[in-house]
PDB file of N, CA and C in Angstrom:
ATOM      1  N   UNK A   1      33.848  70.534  -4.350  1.00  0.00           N
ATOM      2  CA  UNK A   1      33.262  71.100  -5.556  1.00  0.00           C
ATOM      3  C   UNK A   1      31.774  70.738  -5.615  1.00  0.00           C
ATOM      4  N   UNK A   2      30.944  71.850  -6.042  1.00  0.00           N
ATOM      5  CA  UNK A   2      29.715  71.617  -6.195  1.00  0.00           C
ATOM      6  C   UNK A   2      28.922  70.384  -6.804  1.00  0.00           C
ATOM      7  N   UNK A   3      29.738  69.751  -8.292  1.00  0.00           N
ATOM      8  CA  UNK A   3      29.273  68.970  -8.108  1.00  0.00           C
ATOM      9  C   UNK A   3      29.497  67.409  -7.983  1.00  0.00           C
ATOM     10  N   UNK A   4      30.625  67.088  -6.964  1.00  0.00           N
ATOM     11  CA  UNK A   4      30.935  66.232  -6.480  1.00  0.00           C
ATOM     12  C   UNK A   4      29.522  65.749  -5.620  1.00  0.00           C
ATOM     13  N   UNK A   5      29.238  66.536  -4.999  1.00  0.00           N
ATOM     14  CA  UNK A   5      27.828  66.842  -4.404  1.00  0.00           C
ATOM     15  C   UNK A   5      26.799  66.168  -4.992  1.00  0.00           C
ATOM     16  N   UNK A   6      26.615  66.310  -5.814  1.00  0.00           N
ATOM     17  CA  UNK A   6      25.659  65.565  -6.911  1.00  0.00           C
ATOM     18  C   UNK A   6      26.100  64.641  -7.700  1.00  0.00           C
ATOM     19  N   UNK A   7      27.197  63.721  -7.873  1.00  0.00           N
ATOM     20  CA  UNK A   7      27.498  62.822  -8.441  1.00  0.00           C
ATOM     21  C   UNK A   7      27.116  61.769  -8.751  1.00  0.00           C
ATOM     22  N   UNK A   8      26.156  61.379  -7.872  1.00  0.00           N
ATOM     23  CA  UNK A   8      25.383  60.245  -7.803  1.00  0.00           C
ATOM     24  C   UNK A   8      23.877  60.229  -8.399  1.00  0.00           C
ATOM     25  N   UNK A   9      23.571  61.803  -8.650  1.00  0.00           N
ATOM     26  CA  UNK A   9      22.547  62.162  -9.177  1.00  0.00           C
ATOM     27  C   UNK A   9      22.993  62.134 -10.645  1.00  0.00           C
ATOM     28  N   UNK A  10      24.369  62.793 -11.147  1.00  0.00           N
ATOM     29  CA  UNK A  10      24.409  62.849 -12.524  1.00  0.00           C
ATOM     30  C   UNK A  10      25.042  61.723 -12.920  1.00  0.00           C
ATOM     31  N   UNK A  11      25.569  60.899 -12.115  1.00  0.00           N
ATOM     32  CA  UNK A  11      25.273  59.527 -12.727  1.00  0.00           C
ATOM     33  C   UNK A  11      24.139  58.642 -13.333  1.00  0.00           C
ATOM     34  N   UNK A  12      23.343  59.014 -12.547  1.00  0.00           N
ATOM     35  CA  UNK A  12      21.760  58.017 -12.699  1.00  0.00           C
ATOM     36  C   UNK A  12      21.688  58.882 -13.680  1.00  0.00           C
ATOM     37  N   UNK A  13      21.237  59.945 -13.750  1.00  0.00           N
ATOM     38  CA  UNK A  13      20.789  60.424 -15.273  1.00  0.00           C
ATOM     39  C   UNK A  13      22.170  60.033 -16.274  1.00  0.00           C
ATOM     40  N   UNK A  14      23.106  59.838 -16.576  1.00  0.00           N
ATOM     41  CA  UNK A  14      23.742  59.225 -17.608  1.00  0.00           C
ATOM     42  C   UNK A  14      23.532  58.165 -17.851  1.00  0.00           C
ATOM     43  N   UNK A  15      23.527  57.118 -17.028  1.00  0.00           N
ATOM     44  CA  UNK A  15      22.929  55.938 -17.136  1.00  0.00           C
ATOM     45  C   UNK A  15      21.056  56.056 -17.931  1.00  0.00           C
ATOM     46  N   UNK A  16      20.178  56.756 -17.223  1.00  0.00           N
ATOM     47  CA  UNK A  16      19.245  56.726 -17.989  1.00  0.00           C
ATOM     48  C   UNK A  16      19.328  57.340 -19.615  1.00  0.00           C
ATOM     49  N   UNK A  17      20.400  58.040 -19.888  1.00  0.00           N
ATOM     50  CA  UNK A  17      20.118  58.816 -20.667  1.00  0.00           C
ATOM     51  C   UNK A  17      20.218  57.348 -22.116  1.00  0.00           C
ATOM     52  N   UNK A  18      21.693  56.417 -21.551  1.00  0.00           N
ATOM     53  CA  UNK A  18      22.187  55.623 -22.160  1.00  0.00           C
ATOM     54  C   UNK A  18      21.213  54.505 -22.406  1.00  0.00           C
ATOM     55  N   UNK A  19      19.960  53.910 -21.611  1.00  0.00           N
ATOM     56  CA  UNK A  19      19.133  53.253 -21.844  1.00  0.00           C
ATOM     57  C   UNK A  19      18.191  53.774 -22.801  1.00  0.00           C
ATOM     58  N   UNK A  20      18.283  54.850 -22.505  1.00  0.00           N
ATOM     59  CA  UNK A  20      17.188  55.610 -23.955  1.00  0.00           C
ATOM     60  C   UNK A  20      17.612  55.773 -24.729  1.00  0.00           C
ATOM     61  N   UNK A  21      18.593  55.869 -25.221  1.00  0.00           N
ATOM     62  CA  UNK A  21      18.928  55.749 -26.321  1.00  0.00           C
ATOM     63  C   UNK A  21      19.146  53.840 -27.114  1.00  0.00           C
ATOM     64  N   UNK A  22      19.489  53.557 -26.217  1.00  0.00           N
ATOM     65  CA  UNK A  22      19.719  51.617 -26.889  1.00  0.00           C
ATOM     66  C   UNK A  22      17.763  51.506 -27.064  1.00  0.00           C
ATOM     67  N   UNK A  23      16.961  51.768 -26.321  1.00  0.00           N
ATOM     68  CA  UNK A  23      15.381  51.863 -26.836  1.00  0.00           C
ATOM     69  C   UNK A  23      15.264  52.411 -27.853  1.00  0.00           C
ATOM     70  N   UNK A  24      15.498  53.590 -27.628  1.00  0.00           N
ATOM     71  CA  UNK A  24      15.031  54.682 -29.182  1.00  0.00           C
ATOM     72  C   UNK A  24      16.122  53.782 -30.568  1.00  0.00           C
ATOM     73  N   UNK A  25      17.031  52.830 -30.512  1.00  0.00           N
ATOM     74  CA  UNK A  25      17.509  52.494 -31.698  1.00  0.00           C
ATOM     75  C   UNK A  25      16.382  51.350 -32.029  1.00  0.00           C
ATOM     76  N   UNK A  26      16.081  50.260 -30.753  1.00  0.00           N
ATOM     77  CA  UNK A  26      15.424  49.278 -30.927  1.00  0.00           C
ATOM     78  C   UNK A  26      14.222  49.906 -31.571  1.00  0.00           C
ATOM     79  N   UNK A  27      13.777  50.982 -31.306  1.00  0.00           N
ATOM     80  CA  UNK A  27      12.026  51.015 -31.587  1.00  0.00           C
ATOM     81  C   UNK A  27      12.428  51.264 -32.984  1.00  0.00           C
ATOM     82  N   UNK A  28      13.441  52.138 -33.101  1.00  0.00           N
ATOM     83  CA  UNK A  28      13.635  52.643 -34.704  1.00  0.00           C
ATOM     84  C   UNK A  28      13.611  51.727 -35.652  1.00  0.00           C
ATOM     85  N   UNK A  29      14.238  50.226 -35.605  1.00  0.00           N
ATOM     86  CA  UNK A  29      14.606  48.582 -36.199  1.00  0.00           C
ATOM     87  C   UNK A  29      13.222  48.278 -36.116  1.00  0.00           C
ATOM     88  N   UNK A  30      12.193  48.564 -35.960  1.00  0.00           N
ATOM     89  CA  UNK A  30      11.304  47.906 -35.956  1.00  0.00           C
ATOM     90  C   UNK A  30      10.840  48.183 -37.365  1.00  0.00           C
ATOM     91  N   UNK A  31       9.973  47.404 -37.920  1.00  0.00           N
ATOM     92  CA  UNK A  31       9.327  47.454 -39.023  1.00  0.00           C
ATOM     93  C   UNK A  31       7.738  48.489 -38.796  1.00  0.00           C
ATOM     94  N   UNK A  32       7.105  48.229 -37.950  1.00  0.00           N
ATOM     95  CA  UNK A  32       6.408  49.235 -38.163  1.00  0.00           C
ATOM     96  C   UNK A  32       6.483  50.467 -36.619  1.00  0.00           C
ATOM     97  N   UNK A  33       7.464  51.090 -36.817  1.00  0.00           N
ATOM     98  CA  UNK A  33       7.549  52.195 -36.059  1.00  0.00           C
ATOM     99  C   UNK A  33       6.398  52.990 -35.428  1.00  0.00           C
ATOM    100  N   UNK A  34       5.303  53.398 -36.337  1.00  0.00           N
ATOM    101  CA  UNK A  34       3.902  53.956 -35.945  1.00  0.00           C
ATOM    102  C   UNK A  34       3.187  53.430 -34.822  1.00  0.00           C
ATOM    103  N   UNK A  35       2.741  52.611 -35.380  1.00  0.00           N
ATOM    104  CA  UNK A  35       2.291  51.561 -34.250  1.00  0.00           C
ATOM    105  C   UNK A  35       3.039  51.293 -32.670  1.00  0.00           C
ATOM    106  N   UNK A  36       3.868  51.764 -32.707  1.00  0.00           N
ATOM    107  CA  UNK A  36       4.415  52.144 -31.459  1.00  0.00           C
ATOM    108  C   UNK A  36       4.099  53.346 -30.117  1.00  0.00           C
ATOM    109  N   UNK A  37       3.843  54.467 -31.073  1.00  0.00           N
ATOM    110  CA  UNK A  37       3.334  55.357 -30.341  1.00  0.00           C
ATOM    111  C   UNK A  37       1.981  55.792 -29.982  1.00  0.00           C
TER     112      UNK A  37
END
């Protein structure tokens, strides 16, 4: 199957997807959010 083929690719992007999101909560807890970007 096609994408057995790529499995290892749509792994790494799940994994990244999952680190961005545990960031995007941390930055959100912050007190001054602005100052971030």
């Amino acid at each position: 199957m096609p994408h057995q083929k790529y499995q290892s690719c749509i792994d790494a992007c799940n994994a990244c997807t999952v680190e961005c999101e545990h960031c995007t909560t941390a930055c959100l807890q912050e007190s001054e959010v602005k100052n971030l970007v």
